[in-house]
Protein backbone atom coordinates (compact mmCIF):
# COMPACT_ATOMS: atom_id res chain seq x y z
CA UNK A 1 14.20 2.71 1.61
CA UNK A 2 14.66 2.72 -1.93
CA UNK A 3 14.42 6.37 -3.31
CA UNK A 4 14.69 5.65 -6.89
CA UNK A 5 11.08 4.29 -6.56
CA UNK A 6 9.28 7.11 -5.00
CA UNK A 7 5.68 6.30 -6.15
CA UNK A 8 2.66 8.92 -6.00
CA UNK A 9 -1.04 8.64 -7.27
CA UNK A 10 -3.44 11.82 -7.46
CA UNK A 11 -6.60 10.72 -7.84
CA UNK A 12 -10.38 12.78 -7.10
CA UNK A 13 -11.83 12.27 -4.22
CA UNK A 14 -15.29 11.26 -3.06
CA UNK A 15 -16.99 14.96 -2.09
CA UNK A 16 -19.36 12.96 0.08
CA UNK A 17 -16.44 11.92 2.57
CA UNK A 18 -15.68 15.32 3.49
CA UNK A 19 -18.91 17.43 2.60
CA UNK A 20 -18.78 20.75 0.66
CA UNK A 21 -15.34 20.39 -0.19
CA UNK A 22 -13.64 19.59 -3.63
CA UNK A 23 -10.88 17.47 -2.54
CA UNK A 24 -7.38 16.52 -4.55
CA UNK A 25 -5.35 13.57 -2.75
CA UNK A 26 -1.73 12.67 -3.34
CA UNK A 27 -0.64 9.55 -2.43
CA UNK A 28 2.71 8.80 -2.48
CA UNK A 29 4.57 5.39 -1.14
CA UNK A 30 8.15 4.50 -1.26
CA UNK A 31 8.61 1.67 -1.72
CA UNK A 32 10.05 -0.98 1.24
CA UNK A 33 13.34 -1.45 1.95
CA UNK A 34 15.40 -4.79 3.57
CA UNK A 35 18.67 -3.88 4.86
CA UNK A 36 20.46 -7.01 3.17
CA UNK A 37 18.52 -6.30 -0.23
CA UNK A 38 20.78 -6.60 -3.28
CA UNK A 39 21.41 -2.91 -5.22
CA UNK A 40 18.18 -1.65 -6.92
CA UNK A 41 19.73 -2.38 -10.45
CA UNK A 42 20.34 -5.65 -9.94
CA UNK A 43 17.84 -8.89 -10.57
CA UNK A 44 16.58 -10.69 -6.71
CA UNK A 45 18.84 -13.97 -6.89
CA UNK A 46 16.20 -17.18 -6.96
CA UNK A 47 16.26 -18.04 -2.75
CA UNK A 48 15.32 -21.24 -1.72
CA UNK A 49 12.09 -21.65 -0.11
CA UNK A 50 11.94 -23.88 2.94
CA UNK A 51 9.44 -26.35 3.86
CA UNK A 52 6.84 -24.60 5.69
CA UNK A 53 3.59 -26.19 6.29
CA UNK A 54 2.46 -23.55 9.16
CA UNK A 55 2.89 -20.18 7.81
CA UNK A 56 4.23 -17.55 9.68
CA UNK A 57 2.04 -14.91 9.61
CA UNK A 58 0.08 -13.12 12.49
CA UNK A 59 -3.11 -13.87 13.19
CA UNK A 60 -3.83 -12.16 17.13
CA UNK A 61 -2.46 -9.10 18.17
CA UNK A 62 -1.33 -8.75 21.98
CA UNK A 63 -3.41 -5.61 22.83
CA UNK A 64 -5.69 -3.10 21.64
CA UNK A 65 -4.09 -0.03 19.43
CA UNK A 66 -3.57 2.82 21.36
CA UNK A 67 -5.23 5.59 19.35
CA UNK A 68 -7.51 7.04 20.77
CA UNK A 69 -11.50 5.59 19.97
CA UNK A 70 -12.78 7.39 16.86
CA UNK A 71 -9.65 8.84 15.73
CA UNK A 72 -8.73 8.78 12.16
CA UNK A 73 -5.71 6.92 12.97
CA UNK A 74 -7.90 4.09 14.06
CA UNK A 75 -9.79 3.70 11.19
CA UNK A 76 -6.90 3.48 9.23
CA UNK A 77 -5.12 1.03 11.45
CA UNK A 78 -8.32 -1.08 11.52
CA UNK A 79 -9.15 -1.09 7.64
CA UNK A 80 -5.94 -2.06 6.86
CA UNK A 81 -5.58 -4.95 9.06
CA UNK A 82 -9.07 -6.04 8.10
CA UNK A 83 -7.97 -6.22 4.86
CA UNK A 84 -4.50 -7.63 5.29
CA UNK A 85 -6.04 -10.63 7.86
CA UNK A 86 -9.19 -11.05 5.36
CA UNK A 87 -6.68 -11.98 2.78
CA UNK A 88 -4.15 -14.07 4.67
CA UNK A 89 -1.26 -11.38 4.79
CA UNK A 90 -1.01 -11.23 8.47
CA UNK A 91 -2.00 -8.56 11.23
CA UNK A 92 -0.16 -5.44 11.97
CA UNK A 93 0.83 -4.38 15.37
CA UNK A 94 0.24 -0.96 16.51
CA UNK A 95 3.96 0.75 17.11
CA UNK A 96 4.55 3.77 19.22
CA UNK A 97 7.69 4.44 17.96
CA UNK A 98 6.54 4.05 13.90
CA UNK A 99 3.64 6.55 15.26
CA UNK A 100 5.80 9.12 16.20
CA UNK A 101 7.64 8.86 12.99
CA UNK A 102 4.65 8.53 11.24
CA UNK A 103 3.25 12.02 13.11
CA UNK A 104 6.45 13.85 13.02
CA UNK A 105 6.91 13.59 9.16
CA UNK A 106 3.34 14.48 8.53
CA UNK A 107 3.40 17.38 10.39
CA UNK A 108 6.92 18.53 8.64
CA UNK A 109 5.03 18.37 4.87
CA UNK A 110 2.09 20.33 6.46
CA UNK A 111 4.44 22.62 8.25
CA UNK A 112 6.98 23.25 4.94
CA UNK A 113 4.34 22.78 2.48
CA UNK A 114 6.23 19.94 0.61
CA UNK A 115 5.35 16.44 -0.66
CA UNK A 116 8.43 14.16 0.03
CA UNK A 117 9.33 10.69 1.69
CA UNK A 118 12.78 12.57 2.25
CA UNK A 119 13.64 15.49 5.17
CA UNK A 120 16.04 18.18 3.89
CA UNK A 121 17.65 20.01 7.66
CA UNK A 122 19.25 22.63 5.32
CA UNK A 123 16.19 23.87 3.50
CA UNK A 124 13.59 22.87 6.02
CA UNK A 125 14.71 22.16 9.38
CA UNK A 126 11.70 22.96 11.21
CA UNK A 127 10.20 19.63 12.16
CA UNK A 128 13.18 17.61 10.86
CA UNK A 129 13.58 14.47 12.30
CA UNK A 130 15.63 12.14 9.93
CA UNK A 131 16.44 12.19 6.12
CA UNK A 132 14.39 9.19 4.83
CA UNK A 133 12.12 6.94 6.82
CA UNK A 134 14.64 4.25 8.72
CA UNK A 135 16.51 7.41 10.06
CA UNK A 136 13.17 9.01 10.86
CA UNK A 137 11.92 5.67 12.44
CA UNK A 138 15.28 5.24 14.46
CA UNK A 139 15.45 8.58 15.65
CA UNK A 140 11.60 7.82 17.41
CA UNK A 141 13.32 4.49 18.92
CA UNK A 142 12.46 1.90 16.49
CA UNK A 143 15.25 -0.69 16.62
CA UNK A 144 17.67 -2.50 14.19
CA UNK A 145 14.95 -2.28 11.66
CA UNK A 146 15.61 -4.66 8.85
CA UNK A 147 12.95 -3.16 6.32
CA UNK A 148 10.95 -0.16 6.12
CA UNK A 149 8.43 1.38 3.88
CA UNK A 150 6.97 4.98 3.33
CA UNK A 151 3.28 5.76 2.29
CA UNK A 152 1.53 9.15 2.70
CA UNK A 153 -2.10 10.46 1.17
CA UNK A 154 -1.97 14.46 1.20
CA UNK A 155 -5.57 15.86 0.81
CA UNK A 156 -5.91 19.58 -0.04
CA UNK A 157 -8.93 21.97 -0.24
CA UNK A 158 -9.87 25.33 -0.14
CA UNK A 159 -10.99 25.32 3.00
CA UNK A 160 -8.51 27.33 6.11
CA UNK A 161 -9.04 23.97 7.68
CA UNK A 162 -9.37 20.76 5.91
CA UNK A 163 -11.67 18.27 8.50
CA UNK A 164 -10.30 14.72 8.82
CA UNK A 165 -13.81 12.89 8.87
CA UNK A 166 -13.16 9.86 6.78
CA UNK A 167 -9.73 10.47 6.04
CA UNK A 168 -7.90 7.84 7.58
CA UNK A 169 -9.85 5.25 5.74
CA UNK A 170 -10.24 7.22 2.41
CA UNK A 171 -6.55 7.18 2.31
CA UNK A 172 -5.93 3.77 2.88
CA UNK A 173 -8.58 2.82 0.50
CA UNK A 174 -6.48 5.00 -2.20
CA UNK A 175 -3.35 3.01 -1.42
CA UNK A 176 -5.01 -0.11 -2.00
CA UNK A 177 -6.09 0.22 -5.52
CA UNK A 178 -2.83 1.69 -6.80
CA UNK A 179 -0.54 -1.59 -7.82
CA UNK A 180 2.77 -0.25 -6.63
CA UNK A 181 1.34 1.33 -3.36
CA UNK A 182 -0.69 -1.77 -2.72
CA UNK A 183 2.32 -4.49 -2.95
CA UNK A 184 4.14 -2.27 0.07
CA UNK A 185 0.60 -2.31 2.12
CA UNK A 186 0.36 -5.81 1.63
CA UNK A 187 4.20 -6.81 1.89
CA UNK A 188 5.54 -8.68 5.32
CA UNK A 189 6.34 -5.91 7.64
CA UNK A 190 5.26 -6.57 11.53
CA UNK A 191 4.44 -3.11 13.22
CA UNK A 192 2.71 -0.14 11.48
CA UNK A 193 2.42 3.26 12.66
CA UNK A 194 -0.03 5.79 11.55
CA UNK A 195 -1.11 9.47 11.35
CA UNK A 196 -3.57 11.78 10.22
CA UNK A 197 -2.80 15.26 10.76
CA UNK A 198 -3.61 18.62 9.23
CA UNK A 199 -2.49 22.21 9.43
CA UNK A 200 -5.01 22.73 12.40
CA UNK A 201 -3.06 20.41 14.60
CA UNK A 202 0.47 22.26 13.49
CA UNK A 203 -0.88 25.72 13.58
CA UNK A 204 0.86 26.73 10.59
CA UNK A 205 2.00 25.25 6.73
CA UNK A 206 -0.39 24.18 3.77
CA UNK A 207 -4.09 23.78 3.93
CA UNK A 208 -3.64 19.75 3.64
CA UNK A 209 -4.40 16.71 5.83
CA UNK A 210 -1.70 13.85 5.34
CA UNK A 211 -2.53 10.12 5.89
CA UNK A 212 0.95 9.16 7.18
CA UNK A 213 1.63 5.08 6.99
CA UNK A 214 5.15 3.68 8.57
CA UNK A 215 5.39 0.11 8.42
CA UNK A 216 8.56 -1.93 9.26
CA UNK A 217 9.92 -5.00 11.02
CA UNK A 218 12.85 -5.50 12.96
CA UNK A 219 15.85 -7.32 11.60
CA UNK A 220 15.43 -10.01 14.63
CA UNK A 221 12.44 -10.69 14.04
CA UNK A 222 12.51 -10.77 10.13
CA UNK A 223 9.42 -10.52 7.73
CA UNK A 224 6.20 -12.34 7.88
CA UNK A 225 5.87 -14.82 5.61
CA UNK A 226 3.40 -16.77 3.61
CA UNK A 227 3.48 -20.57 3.59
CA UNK A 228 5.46 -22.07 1.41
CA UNK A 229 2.91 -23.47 -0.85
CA UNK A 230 0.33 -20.57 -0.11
CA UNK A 231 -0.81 -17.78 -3.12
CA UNK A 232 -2.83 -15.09 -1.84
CA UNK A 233 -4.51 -12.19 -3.44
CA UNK A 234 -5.79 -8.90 -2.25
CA UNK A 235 -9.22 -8.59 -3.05
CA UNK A 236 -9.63 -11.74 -1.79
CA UNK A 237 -13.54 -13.68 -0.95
CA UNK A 238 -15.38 -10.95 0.75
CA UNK A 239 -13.62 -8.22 -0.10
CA UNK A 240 -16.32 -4.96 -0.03
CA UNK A 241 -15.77 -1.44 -0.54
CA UNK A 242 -12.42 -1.48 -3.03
CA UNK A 243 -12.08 1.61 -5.48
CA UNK A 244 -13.74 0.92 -8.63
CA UNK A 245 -11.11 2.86 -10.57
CA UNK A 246 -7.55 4.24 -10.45
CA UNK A 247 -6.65 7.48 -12.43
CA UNK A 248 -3.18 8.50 -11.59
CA UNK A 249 0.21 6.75 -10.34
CA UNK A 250 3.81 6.89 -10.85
CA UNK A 251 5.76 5.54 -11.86
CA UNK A 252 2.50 4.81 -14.02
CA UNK A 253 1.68 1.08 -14.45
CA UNK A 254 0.98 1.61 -17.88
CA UNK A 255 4.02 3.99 -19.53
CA UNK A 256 2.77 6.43 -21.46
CA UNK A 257 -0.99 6.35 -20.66
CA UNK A 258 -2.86 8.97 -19.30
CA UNK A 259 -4.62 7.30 -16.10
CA UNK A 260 -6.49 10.90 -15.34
CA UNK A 261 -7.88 10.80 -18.88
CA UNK A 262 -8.05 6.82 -19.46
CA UNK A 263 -8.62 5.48 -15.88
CA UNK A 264 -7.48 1.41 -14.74
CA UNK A 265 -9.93 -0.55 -12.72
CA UNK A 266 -9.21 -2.29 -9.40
CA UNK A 267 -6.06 -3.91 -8.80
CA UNK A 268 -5.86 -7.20 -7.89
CA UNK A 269 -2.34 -8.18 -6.30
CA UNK A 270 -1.39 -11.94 -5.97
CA UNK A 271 1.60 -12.77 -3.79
CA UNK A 272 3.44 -16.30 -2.66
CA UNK A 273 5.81 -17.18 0.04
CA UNK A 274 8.96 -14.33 -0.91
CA UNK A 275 11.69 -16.32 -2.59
CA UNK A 276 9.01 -18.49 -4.81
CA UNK A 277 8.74 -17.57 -8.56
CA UNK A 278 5.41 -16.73 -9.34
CA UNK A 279 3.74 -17.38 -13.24
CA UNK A 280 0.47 -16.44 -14.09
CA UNK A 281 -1.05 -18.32 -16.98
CA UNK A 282 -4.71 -17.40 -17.23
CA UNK A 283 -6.87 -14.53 -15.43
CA UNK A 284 -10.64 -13.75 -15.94
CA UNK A 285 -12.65 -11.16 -14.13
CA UNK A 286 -16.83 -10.84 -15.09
CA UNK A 287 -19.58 -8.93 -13.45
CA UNK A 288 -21.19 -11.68 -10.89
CA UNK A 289 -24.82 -10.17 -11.36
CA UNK A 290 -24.56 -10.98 -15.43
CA UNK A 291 -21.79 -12.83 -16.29
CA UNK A 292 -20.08 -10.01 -18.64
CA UNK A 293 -16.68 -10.69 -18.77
CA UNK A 294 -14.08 -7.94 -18.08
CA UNK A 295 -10.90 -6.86 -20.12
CA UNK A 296 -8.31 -7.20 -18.33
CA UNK A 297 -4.15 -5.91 -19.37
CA UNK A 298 -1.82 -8.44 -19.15
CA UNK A 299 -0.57 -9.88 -15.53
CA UNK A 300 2.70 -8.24 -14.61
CA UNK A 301 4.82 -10.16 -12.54
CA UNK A 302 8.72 -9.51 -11.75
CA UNK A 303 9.97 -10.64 -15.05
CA UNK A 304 7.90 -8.36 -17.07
CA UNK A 305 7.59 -5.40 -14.63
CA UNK A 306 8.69 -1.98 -16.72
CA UNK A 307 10.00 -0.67 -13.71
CA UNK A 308 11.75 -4.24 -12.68
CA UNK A 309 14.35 -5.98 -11.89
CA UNK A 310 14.80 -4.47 -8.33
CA UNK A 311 15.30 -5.16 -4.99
CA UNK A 312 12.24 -3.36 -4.21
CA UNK A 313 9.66 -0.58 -5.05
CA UNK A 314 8.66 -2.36 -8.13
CA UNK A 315 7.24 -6.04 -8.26
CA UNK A 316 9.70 -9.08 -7.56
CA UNK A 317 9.41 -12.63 -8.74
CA UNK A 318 6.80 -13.86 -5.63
CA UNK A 319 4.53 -10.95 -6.71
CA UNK A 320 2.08 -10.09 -9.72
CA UNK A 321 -0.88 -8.15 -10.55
CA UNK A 322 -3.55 -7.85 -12.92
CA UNK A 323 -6.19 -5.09 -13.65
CA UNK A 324 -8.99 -4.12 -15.57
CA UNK A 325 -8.30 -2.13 -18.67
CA UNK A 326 -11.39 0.57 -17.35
CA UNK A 327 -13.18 1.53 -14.56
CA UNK A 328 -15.56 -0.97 -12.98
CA UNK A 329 -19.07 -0.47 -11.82
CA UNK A 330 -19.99 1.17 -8.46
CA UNK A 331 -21.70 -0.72 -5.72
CA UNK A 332 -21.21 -4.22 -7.82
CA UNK A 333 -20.00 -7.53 -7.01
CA UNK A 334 -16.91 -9.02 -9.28
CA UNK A 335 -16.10 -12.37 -9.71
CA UNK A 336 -12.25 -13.16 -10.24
CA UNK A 337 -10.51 -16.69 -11.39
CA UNK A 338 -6.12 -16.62 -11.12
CA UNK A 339 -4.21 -19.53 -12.07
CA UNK A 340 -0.77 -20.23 -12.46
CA UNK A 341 2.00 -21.65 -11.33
CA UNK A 342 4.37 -21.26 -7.75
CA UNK A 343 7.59 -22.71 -8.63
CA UNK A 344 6.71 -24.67 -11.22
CA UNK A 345 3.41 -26.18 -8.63
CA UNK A 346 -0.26 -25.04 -10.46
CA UNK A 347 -2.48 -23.01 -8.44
CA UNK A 348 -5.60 -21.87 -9.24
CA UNK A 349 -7.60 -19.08 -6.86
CA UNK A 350 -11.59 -18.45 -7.26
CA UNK A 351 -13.23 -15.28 -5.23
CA UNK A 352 -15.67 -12.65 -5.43
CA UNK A 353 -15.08 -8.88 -4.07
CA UNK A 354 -17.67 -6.06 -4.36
CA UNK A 355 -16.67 -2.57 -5.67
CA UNK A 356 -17.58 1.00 -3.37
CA UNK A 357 -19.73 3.84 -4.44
């Protein structure tokens, strides 16, 4: 884990998910972690990227998830492979040990009122389990991990008892429109663990449901990886239901802008094989049903990444991102054209994804 890129979004959300309720969610991610990375304030070194013609990502899991049918935690674990496989980034497998973790430090913010990826035994030591998330993920019997990342949505309302209905996906859909949040969701970990828990299953702490995400790999096994000539985005063809809009995230992908008052659009992250340099040279985004054409900000990549160079948390040279300079419609269909280069190779990717209510 990297803790000097903590990342958090607070956004509105939909009242129709949970009716009768006003709900605020936090959603916080930090960032991934590889054991061997180099020090945070130091630039990735160029790797070289091998000849690999049959990517190694997953594509079949070996069993069903084990949360229980129409749980919360299912319908987070199944949106977010959807959207992972849809896209080419590979499947997650479901991880007893990362759900533990993932439980455990949900119910510790609920239970000390706190938003944190880190566990303080001093102050808080009911619920403690580990100071950041490999100890945490360790401690439930998650071995040798070689990289780990963080990512919690905290929901709060007035109610005594905030209901989960629609939770687990809400929060996942949150995550995936917030750049930072969405390049750890989409990043080569194996085995994901999740939770969605409130103050009714601790019987004490805040009025707040968390959205708990663990996701790691194990240092044997090492990352999943693209292909070596592959670029990928997220949306990708087919993509339905992404957030139209993003209002809040830190560290903010635009410095200095207020996201609340001056909202982003969707986020559209483009990845190749880790270890590739990525360019982009051209990106266009227009309404499918009329052709208007949307303004976009300029891609970031690693080399232009305010937050960059790091080892992780913040984008590295196989990643970029572009996104609309304002909201987009509800309910609409976008059409999207990338192209670029992949060490020094042109690409060019076409798709269409359709925006939520």
């Amino acid at each position: 884990m990297n803790t000097l890129f903590s990342r958090n979004a607070i956004r509105q959300a939909s009242a129709g998910i949970v009716p009768g309720l006003a709900l605020v969610a936090l959603l916080s991610a930090c960032g991934g972690s590889d054991n061997d990375a180099p020090a945070a304030s130091a630039a990735p070194a160029p790797a070289a990227v091998p000849d690999a013609p049959n990517p190694s990502t997953v594509t079949a899991l070996p069993g069903a998830p084990s949360h229980p049918a129409g749980s919360e935690e299912l319908a987070a674990f199944n949106l977010l492979n959807a959207e992972r496989s849809r896209c080419g980034f590979g499947l997650l497998a479901d991880s007893a040990p990362l759900n533990a973790a993932a439980r455990a430090h949900a119910d510790y913010l609920i239970i000390n009122s706190i938003s944190s990826h880190l566990e303080d035994q001093a102050q808080y030591p009911e619920g403690f389990t580990g100071t950041d998330p490999e100890a945490r993920i360790k401690a439930q019997g998650y071995p040798n991990p070689g990289g780990v990342t963080d990512e919690f949505a905290l929901f709060s309302a007035s109610a005594p008892v905030l209901p989960k209905q629609g939770l687990g996906e809400l929060g996942v859909r949150g995550l995936l429109n917030a750049p930072y949040h969405l390049n750890g969701l989409m990043s080569g970990y194996r085995d994901v663990g999740m939770a969605v828990r409130t103050n009714a299953d601790t019987g004490k702490g805040a009025r707040v449901a968390v959205v708990q995400i663990n996701a790691a790999y194990q240092a044997s096994a090492g990352p999943q990886q693209l292909g070596s000539s592959d670029v990928q985005t997220y949306p990708c063809e087919g993509t339905t239901g992404v957030n139209r809009q993003l209002t809040n995230e830190s560290p903010n992908p635009v410095p200095g802008r207020d996201l609340r008052a001056s909202p982003l659009g969707t986020s559209v992250y483009i990845a190749a094989r880790e270890g590739s340099r990525l360019a982009i040279g051209s990106a266009a985004m227009a309404l499918a049903s009329t052709g208007q054409a949307v303004s976009l900000r300029p891609p970031v990549t690693g080399a232009n990444d305010p937050y960059g160079p790091c080892a992780s948390g913040c984008f590295r040279q196989h990643q970029a991102y572009v996104v609309p300079n304002a909201p987009l419609q509800p309910g609409s269909a976008y059409s999207v054209t990338i192209s670029g280069t992949s060490n020094g190779q042109p690409f060019s990717r076409s798709f269409t994804f359709t925006t939520g209510s």
